[in-house]
C-alpha atoms as a PDB file:
ATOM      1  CA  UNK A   1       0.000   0.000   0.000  1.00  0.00           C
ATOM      2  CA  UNK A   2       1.236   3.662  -0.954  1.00  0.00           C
ATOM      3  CA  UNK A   3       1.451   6.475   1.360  1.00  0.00           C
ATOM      4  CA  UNK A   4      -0.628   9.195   0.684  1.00  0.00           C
ATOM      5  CA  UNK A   5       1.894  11.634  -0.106  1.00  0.00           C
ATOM      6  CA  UNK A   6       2.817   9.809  -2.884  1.00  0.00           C
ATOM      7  CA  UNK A   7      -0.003   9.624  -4.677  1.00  0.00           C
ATOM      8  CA  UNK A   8      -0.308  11.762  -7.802  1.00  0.00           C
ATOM      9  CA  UNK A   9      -3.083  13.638  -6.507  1.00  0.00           C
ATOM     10  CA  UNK A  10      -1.640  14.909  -3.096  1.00  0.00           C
ATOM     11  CA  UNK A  11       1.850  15.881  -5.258  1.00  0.00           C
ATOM     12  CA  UNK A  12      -0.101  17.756  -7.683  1.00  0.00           C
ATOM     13  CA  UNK A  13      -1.956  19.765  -4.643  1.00  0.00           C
ATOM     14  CA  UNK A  14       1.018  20.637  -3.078  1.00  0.00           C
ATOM     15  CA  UNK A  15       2.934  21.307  -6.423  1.00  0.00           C
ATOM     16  CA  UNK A  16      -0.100  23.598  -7.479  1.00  0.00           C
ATOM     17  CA  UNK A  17      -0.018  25.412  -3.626  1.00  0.00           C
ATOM     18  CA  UNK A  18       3.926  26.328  -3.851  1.00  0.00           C
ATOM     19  CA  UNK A  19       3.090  27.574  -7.687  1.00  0.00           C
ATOM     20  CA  UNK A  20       0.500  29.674  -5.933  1.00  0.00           C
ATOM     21  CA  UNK A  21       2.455  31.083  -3.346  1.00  0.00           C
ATOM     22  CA  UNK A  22       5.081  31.946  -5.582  1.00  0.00           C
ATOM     23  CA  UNK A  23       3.060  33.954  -8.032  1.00  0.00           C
ATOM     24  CA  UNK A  24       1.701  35.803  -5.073  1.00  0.00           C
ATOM     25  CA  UNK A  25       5.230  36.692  -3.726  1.00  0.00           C
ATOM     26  CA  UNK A  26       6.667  36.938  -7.418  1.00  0.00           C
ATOM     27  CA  UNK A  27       7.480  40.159  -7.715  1.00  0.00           C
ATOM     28  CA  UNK A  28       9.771  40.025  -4.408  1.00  0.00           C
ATOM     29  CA  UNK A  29      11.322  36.968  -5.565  1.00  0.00           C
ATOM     30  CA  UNK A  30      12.081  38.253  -8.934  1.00  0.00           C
ATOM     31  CA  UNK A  31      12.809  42.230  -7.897  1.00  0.00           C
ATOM     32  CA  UNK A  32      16.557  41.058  -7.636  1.00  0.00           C
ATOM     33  CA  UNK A  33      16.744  38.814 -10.404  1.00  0.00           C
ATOM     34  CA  UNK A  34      14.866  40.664 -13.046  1.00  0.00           C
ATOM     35  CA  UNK A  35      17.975  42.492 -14.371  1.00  0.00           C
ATOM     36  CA  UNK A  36      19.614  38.797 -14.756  1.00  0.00           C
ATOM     37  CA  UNK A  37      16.268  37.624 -16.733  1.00  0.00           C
ATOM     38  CA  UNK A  38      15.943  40.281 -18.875  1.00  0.00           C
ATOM     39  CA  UNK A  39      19.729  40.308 -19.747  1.00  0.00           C
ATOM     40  CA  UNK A  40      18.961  35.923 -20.635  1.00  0.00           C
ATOM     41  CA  UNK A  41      16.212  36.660 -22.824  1.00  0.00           C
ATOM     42  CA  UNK A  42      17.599  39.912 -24.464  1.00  0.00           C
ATOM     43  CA  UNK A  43      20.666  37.330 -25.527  1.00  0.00           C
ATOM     44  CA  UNK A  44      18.180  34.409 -26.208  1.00  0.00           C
ATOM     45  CA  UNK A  45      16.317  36.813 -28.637  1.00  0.00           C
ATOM     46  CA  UNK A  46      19.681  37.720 -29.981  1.00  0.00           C
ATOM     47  CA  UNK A  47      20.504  34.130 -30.611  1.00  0.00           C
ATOM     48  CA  UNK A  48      17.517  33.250 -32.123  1.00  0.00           C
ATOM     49  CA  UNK A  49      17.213  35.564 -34.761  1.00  0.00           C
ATOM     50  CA  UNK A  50      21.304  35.055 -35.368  1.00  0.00           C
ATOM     51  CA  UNK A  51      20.710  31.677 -35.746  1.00  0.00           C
ATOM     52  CA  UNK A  52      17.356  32.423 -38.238  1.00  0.00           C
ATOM     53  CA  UNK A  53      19.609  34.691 -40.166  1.00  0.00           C
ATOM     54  CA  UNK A  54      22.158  31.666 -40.446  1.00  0.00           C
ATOM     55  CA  UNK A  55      19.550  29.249 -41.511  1.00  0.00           C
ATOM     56  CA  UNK A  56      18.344  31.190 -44.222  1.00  0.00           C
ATOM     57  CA  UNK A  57      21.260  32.076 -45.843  1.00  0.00           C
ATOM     58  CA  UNK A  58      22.504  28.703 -45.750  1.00  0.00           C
ATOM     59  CA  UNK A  59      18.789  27.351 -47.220  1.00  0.00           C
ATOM     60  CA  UNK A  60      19.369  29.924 -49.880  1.00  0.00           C
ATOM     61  CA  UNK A  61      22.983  28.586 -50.784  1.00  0.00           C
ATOM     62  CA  UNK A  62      21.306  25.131 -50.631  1.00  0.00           C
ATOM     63  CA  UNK A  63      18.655  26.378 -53.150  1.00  0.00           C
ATOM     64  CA  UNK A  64      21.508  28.040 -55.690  1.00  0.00           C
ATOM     65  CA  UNK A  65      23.777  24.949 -55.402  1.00  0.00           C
ATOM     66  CA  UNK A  66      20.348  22.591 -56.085  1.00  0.00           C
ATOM     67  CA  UNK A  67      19.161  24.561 -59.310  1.00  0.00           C
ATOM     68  CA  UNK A  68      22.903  25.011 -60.535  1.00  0.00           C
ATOM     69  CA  UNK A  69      22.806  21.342 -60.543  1.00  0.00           C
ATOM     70  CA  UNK A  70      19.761  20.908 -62.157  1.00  0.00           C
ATOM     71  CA  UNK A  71      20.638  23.392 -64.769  1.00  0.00           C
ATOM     72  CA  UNK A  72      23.413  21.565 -65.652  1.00  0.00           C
ATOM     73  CA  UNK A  73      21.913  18.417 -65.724  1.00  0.00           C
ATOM     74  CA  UNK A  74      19.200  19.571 -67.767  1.00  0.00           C
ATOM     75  CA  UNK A  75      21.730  20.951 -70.163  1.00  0.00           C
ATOM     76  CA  UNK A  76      24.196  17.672 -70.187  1.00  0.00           C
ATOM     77  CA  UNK A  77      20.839  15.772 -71.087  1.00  0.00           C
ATOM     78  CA  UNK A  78      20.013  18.561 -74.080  1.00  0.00           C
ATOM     79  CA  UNK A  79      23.298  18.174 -75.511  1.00  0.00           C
ATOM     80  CA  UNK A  80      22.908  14.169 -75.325  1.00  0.00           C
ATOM     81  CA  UNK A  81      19.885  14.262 -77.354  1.00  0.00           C
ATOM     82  CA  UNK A  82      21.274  16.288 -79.707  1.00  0.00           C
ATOM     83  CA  UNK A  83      24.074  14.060 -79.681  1.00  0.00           C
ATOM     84  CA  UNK A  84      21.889  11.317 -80.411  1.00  0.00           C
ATOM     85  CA  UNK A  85      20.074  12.915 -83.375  1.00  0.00           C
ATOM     86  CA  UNK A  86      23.191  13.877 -85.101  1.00  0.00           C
ATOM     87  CA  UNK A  87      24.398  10.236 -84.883  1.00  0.00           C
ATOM     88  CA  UNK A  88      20.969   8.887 -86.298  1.00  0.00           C
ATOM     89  CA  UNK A  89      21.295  11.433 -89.483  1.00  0.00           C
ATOM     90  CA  UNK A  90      24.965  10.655 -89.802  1.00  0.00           C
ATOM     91  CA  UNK A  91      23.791   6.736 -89.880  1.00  0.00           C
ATOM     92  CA  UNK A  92      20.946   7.256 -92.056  1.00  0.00           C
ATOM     93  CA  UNK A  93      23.539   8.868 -94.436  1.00  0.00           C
ATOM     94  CA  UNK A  94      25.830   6.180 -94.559  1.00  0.00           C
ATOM     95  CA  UNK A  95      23.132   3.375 -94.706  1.00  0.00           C
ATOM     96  CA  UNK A  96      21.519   5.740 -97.872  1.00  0.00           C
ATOM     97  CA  UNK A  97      25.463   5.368 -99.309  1.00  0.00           C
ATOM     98  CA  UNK A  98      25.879   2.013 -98.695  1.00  0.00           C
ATOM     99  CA  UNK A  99      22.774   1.016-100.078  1.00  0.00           C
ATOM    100  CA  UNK A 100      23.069   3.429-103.193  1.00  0.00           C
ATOM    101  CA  UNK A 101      27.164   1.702-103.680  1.00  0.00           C
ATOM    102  CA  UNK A 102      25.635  -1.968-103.010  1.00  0.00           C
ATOM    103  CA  UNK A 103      22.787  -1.280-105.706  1.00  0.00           C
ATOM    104  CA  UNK A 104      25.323   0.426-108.426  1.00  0.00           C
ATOM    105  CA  UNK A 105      27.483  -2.600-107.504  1.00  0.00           C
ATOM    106  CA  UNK A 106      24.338  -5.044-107.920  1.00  0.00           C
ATOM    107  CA  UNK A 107      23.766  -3.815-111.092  1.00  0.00           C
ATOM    108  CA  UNK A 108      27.343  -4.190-112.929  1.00  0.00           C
ATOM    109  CA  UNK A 109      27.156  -7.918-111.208  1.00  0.00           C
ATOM    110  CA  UNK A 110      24.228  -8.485-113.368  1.00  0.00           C
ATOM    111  CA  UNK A 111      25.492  -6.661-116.779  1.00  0.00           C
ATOM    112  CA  UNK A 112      28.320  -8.983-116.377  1.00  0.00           C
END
């Protein structure tokens, strides 16, 4: 069996009491702080938007170094299909030649 001040009900009571109590003495608790906390969250704003400034010029880097790439891929895969084209009309050429020489050539096998 568990003692009653270890119960989650009596813990919250007596957590909710001191909260109490504090807020009603918080301003002499924090008269000789408040310089202290206002000094950690003038430097925790400071941080933050640091920080935010950090993260978005790295995300813009990111973003030039992600379309640079894809530019260039883009580009490489132009110039391949170009590549490929020119190759088909070069080998259409030479199959029109070849079969233009084998038919001339047909045809003095046959006069002779």
């Amino acid at each position: 069996m568990t003692a009653f001040f270890l119960k989650p009900g009596f813990l919250y009571s007596v957590g909710g009491a001191v909260v109490a109590a504090a807020g009603l003495n918080l301003g002499k608790v924090l008269s000789p702080v408040k310089p202290a906390v206002v000094g950690g969250l003038k430097e925790g704003y400071m941080f933050k938007d640091w920080f935010v400034g950090k993260l978005e010029t790295s995300k813009e880097d990111l973003e030039d170094i992600v379309a640079e790439a894809k530019h260039m891929y883009e580009e490489e895969l132009l110039t391949t299909n170009r590549s490929i084209e020119r190759e088909k009309q070069i080998l259409e050429k030479v199959d029109e030649v070849v079969k233009k020489r084998s038919a001339k050539s047909g045809s003095k096998t046959k006069k002779k």
